[in-house]
C-alpha atoms as a PDB file:
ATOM      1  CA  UNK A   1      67.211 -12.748  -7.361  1.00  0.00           C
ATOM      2  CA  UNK A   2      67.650 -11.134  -3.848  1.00  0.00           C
ATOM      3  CA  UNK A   3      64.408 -12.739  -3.498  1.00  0.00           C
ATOM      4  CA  UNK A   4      65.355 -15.913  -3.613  1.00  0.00           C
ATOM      5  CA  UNK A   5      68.558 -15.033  -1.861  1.00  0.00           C
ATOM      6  CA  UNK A   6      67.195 -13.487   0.868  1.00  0.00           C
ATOM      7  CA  UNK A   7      64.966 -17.165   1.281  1.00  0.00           C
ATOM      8  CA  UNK A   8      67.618 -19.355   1.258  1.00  0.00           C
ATOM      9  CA  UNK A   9      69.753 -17.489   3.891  1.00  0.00           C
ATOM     10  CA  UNK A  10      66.812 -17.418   5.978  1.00  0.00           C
ATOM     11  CA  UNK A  11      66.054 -20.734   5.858  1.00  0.00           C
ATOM     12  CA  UNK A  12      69.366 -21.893   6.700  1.00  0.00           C
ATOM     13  CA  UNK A  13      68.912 -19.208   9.729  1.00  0.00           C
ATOM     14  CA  UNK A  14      65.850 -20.820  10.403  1.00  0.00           C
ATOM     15  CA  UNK A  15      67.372 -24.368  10.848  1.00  0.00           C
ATOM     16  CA  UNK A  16      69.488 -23.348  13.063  1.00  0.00           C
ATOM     17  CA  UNK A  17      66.712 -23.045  15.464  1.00  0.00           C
ATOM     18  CA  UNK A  18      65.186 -26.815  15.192  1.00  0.00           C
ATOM     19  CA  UNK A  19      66.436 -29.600  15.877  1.00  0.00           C
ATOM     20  CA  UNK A  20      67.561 -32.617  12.800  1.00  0.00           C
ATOM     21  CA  UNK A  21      65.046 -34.920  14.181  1.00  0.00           C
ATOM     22  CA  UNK A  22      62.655 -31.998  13.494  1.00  0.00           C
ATOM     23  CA  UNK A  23      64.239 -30.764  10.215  1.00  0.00           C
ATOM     24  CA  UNK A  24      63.793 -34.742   8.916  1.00  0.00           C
ATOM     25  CA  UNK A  25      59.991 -34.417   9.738  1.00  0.00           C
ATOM     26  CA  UNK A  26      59.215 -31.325   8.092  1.00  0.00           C
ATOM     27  CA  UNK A  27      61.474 -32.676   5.132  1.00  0.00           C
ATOM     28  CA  UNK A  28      59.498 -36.050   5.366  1.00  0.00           C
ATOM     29  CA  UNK A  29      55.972 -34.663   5.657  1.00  0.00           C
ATOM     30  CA  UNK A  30      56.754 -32.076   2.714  1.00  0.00           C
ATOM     31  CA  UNK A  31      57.424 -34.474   0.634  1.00  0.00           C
ATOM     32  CA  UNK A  32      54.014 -36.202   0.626  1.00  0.00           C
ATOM     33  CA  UNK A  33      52.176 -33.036   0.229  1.00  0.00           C
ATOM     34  CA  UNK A  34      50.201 -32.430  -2.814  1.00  0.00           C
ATOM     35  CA  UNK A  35      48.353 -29.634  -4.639  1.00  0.00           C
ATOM     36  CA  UNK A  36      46.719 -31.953  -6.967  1.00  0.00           C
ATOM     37  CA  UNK A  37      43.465 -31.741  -4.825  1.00  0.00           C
ATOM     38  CA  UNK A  38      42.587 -28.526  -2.836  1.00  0.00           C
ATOM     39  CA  UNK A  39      39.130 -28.402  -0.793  1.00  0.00           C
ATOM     40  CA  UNK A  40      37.278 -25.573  -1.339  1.00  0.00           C
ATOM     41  CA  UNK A  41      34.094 -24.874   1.600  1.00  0.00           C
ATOM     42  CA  UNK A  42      31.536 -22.489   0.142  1.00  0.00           C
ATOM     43  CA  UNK A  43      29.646 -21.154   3.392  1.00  0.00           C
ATOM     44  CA  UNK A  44      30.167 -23.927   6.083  1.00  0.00           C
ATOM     45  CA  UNK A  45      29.323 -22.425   9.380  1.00  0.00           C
ATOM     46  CA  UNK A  46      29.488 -24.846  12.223  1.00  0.00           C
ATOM     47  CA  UNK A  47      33.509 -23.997  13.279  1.00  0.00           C
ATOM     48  CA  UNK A  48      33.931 -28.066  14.688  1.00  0.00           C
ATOM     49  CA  UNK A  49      32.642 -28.835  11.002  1.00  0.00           C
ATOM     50  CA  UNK A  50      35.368 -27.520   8.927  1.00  0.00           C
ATOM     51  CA  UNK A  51      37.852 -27.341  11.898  1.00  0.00           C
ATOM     52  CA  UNK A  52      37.543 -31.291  11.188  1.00  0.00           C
ATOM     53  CA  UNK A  53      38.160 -30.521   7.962  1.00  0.00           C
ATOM     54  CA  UNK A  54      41.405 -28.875   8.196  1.00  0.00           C
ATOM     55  CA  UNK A  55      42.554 -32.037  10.496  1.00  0.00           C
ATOM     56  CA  UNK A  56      41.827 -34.573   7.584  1.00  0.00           C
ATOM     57  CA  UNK A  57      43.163 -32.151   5.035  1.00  0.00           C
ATOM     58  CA  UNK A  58      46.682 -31.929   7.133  1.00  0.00           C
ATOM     59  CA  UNK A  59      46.703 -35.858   7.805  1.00  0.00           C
ATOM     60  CA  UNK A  60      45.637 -36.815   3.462  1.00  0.00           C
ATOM     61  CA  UNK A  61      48.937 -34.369   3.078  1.00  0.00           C
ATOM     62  CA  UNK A  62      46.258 -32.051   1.143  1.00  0.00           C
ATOM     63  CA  UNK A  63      48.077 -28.922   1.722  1.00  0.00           C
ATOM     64  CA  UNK A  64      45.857 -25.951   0.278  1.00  0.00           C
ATOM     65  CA  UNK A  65      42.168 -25.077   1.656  1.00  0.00           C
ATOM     66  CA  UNK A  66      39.774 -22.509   0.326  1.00  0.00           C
ATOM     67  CA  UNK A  67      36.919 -20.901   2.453  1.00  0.00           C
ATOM     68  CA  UNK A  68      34.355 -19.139   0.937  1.00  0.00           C
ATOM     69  CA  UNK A  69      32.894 -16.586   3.201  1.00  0.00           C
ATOM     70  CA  UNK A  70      29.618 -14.856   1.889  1.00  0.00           C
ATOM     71  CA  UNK A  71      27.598 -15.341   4.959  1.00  0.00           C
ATOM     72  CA  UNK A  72      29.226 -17.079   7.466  1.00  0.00           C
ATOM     73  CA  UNK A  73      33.244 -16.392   8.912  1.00  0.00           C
ATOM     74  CA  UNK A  74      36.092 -18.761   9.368  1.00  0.00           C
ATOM     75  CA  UNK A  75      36.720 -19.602  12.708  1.00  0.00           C
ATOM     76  CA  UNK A  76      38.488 -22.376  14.161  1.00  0.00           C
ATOM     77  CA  UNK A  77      37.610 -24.424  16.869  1.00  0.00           C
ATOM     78  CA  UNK A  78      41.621 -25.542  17.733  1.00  0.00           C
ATOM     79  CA  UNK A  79      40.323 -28.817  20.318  1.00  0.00           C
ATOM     80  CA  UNK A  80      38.850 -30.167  16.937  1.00  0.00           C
ATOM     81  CA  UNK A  81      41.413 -28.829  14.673  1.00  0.00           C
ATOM     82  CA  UNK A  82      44.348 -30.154  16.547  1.00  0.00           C
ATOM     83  CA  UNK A  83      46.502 -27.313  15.333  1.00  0.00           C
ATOM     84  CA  UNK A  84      46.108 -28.535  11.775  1.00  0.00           C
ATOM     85  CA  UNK A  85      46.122 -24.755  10.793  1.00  0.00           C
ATOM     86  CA  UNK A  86      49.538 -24.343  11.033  1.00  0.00           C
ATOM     87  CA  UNK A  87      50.593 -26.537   8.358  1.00  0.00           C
ATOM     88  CA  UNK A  88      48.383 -25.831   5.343  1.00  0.00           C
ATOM     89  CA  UNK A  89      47.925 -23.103   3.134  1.00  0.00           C
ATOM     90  CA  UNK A  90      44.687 -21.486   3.456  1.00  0.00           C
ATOM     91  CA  UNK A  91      42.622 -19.419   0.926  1.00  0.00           C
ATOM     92  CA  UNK A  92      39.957 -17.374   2.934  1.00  0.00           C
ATOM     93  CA  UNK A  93      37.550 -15.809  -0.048  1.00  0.00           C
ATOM     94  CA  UNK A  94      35.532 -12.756   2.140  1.00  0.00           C
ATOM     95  CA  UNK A  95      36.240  -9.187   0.628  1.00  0.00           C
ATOM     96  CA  UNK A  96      33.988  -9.508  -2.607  1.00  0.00           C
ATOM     97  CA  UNK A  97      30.072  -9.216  -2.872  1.00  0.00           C
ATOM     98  CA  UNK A  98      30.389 -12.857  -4.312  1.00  0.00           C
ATOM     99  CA  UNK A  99      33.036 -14.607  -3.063  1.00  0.00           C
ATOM    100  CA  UNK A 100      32.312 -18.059  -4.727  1.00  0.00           C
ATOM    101  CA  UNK A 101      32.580 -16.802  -8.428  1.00  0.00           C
ATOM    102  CA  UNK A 102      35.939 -15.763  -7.082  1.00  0.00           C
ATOM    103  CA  UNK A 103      37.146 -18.023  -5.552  1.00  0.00           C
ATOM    104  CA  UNK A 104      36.070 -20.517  -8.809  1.00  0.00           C
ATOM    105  CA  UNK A 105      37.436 -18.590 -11.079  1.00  0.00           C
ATOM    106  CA  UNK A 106      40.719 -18.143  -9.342  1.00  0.00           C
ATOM    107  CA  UNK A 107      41.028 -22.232  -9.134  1.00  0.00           C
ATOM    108  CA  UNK A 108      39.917 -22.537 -13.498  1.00  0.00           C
ATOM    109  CA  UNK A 109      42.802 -19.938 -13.994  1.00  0.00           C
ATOM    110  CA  UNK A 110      45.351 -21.930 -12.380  1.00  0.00           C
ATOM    111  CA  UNK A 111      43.910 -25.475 -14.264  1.00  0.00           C
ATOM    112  CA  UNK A 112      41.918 -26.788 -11.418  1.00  0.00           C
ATOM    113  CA  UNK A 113      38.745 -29.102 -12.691  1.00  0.00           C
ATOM    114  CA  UNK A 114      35.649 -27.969 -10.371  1.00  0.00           C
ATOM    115  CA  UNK A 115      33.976 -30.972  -8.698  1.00  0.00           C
ATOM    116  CA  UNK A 116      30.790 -30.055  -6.774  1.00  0.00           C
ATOM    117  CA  UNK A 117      30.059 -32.901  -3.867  1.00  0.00           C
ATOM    118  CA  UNK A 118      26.060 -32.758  -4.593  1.00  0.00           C
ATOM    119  CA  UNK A 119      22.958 -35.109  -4.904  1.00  0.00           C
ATOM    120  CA  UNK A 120      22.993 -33.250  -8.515  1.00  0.00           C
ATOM    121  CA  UNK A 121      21.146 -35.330 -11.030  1.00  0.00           C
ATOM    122  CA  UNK A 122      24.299 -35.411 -13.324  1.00  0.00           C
ATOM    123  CA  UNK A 123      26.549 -36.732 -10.137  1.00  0.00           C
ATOM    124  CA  UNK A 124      28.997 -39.734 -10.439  1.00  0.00           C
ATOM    125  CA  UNK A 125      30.050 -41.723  -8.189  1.00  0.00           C
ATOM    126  CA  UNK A 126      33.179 -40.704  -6.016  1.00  0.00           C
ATOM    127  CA  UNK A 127      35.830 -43.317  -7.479  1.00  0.00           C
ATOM    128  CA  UNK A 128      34.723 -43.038 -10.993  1.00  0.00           C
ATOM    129  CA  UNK A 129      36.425 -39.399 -11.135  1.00  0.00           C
ATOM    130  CA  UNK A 130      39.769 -39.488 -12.827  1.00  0.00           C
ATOM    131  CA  UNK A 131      42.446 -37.279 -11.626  1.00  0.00           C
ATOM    132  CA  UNK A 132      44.780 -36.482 -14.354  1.00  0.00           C
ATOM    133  CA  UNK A 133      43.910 -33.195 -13.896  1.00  0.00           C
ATOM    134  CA  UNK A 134      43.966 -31.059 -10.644  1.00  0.00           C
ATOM    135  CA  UNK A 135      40.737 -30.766  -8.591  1.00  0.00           C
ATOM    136  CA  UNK A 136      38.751 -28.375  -6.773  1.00  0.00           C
ATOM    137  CA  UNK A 137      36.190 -30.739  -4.485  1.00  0.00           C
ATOM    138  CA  UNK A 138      33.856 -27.917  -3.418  1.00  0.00           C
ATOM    139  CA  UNK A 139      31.288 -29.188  -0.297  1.00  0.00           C
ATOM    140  CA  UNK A 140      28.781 -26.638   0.379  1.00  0.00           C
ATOM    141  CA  UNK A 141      26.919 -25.453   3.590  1.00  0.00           C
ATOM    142  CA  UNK A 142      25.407 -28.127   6.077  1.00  0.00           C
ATOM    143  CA  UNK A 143      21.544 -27.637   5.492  1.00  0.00           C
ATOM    144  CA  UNK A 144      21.611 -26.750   1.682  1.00  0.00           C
ATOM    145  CA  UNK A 145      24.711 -27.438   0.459  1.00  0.00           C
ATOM    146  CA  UNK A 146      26.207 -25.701  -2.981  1.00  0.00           C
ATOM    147  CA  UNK A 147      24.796 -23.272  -4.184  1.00  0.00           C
ATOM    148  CA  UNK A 148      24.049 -22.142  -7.735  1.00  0.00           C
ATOM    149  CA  UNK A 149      26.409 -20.108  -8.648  1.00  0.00           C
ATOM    150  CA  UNK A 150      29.063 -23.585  -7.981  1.00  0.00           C
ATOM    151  CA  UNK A 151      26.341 -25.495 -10.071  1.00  0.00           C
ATOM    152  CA  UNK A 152      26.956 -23.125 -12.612  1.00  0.00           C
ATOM    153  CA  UNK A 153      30.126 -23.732 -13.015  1.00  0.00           C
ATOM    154  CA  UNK A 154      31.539 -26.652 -11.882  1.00  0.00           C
ATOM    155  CA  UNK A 155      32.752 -29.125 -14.411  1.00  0.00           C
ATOM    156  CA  UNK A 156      31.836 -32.596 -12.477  1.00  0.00           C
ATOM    157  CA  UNK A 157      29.635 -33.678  -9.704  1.00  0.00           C
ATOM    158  CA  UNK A 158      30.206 -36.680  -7.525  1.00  0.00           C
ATOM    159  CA  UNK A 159      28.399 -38.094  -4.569  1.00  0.00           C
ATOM    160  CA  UNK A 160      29.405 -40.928  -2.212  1.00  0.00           C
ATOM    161  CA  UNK A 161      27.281 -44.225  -2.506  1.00  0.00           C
ATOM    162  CA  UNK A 162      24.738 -44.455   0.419  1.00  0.00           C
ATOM    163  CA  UNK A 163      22.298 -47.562   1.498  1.00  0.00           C
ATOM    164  CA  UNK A 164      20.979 -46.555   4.477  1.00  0.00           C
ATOM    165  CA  UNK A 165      17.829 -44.248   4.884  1.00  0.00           C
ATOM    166  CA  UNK A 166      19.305 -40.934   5.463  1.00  0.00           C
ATOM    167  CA  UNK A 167      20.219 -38.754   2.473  1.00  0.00           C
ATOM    168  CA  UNK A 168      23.861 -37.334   3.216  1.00  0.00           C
ATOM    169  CA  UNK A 169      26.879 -37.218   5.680  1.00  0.00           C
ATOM    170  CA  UNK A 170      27.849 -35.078   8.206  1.00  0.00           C
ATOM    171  CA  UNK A 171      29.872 -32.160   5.998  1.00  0.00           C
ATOM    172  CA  UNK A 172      33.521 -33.163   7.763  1.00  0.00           C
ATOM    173  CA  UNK A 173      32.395 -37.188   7.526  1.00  0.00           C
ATOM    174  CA  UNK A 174      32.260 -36.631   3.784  1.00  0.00           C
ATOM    175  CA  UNK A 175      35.163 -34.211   3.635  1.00  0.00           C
ATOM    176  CA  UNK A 176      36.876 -37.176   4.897  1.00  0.00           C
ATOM    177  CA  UNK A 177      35.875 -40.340   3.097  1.00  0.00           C
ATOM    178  CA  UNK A 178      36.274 -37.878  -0.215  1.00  0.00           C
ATOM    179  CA  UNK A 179      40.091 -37.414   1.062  1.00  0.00           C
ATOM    180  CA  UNK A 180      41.210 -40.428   1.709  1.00  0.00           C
ATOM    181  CA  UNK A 181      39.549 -42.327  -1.546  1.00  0.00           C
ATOM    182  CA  UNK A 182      41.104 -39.656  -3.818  1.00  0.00           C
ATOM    183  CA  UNK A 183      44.950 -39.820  -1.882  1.00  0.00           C
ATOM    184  CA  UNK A 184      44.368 -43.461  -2.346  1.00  0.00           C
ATOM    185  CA  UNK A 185      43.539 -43.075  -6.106  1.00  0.00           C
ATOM    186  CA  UNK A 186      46.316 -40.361  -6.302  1.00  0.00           C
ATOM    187  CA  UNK A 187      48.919 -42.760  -4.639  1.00  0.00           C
ATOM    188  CA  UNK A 188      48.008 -45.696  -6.515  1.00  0.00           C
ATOM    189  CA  UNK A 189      48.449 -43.595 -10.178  1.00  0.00           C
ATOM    190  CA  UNK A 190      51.449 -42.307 -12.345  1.00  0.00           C
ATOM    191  CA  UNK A 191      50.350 -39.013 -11.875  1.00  0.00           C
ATOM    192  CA  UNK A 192      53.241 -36.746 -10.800  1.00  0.00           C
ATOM    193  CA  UNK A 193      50.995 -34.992  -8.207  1.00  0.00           C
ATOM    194  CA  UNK A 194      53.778 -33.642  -5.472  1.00  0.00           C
ATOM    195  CA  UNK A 195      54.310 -29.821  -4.824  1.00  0.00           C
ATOM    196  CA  UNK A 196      56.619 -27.922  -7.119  1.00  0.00           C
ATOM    197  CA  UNK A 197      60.101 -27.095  -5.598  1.00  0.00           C
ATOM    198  CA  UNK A 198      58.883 -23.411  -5.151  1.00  0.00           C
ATOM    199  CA  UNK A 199      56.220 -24.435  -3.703  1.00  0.00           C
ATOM    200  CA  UNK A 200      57.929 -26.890  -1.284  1.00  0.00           C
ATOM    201  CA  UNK A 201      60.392 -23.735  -0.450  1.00  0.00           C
ATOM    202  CA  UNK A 202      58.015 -21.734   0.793  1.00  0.00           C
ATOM    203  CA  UNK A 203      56.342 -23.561   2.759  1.00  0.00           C
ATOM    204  CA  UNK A 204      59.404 -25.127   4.323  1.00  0.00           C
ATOM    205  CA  UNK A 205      60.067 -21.954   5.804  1.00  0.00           C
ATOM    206  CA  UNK A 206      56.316 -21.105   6.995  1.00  0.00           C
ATOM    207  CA  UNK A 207      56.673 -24.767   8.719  1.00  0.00           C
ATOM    208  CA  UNK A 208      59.980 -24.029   9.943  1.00  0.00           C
ATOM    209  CA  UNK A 209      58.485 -20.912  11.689  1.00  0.00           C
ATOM    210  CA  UNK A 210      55.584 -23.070  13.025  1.00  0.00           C
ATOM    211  CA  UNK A 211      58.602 -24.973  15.110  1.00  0.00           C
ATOM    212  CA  UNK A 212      60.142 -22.457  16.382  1.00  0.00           C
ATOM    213  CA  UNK A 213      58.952 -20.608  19.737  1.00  0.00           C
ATOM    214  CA  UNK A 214      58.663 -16.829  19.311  1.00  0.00           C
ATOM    215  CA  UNK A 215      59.717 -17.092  15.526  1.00  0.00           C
ATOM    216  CA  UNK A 216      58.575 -13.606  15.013  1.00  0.00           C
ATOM    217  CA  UNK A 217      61.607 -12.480  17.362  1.00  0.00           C
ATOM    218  CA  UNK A 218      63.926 -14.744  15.667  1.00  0.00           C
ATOM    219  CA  UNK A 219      62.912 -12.868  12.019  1.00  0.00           C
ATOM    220  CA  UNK A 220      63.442  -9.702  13.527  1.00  0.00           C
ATOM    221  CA  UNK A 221      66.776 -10.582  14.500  1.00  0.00           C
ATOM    222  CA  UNK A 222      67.657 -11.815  10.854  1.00  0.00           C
ATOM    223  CA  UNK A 223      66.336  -9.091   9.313  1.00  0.00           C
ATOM    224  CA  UNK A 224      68.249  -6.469  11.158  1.00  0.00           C
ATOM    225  CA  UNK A 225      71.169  -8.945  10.708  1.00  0.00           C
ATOM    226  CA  UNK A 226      70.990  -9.128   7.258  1.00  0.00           C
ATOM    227  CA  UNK A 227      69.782  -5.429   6.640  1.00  0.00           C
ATOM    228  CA  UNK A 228      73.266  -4.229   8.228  1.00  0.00           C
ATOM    229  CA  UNK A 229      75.399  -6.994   5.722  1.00  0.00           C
ATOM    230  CA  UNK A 230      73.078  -7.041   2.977  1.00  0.00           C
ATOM    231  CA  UNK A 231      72.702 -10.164   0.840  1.00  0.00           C
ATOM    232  CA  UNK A 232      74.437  -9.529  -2.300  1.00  0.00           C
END
């Protein structure tokens, strides 16, 4: 395919640009990154909150985050987010009148499990959820968290054990402690839960374009390259 064609020259274009030492990260980080889990924030409005998020997402090697927009926007506080943003994929869910039955049904048609994070009578504890198949952890908004519509529909609900007075963690403290339990189960399992090659080719070239300075030129200069000797 001159798809596919048209990747592979420019990524080799595109290496050309960083340095091996650089090349071996990228190649090193990749390979830890997993689609097994995506994070899905339905509403979250305080930017440090899910800014924090994104941060633990990028250093669990969770690679794909989903926002949920019905009320509040996505915007990134980059102090908290430590430029996480550039290396995952990110879902933003904000053009429909409900964006959460959207955004849930999008994950069930590609064979994610929903798991609601929620104080829901029916809720498990966090390590008792089995992974063999993909997840969708879904945290809801700070003061109410999910709302209906994910009750409706999500297929688990799990809750982190507690033995203090107050009732629930900070929304990115939980993100957290919810990432790091599950890469730990995840590592620790025979589940196969790495990115497909496709996968892992695309976004070798988005972070290949995240290491280069002015990248945008440097496309621009392969494409007019390549558009007077097309790939054949």
């Amino acid at each position: 395919m001159k798809n596919e064609l048209y990747k592979e020259k420019l990524t080799e274009y595109l290496e050309g640009f960083v340095s091996e030492r650089r090349i071996g990260r990228v190649k090193e980080v990749l390979d830890k990154r997993t689609n097994h889990i995506t994070i899905v924030l339905e509403d979250v409005y305080q930017s440090h909150n899910f800014s924090a998020v994104l941060r633990s997402a990028d250093i669990f090697g969770i690679q794909t985050v989903n926002f949920i927009e019905n009320r509040n926007k996505y915007k990134v506080s980059e102090d908290v987010s430590m430029g996480s943003t550039q290396w995952l994929s990110i879902n933003r869910y904000q053009n429909k009148e409900n964006n959460t039955k959207q955004c849930l049904q999008d994950l069930k048609a590609k064979g994610y499990k929903i798991v609601a994070t929620s104080l829901h009578k029916n809720s498990i504890s966090l390590n008792q959820l089995t992974l063999e198949k993909p997840i969708a952890l879904v945290f809801g908004t700070e003061l109410t968290g999910i709302t209906k519509d994910v009750e409706d529909v999500a297929d688990e609900f799990v809750t982190l054990p507690m033995f203090g007075f107050t009732e629930s963690f900070n929304i990115s403290v939980c993100a957290a402690l919810c990432m790091y339990e599950l890469r730990n189960k995840l590592e620790n399992s025979d589940i196969s839960f790495g990115l497909t090659e496709a996968e892992k080719k695309d976004i070798y070239i988005e972070w290949l374009k995240a290491s280069i300075k002015k990248h945008d030129l440097v496309i621009k200069e392969f494409d007019l390259k390549y558009s007077e000797n097309p790939i054949k």
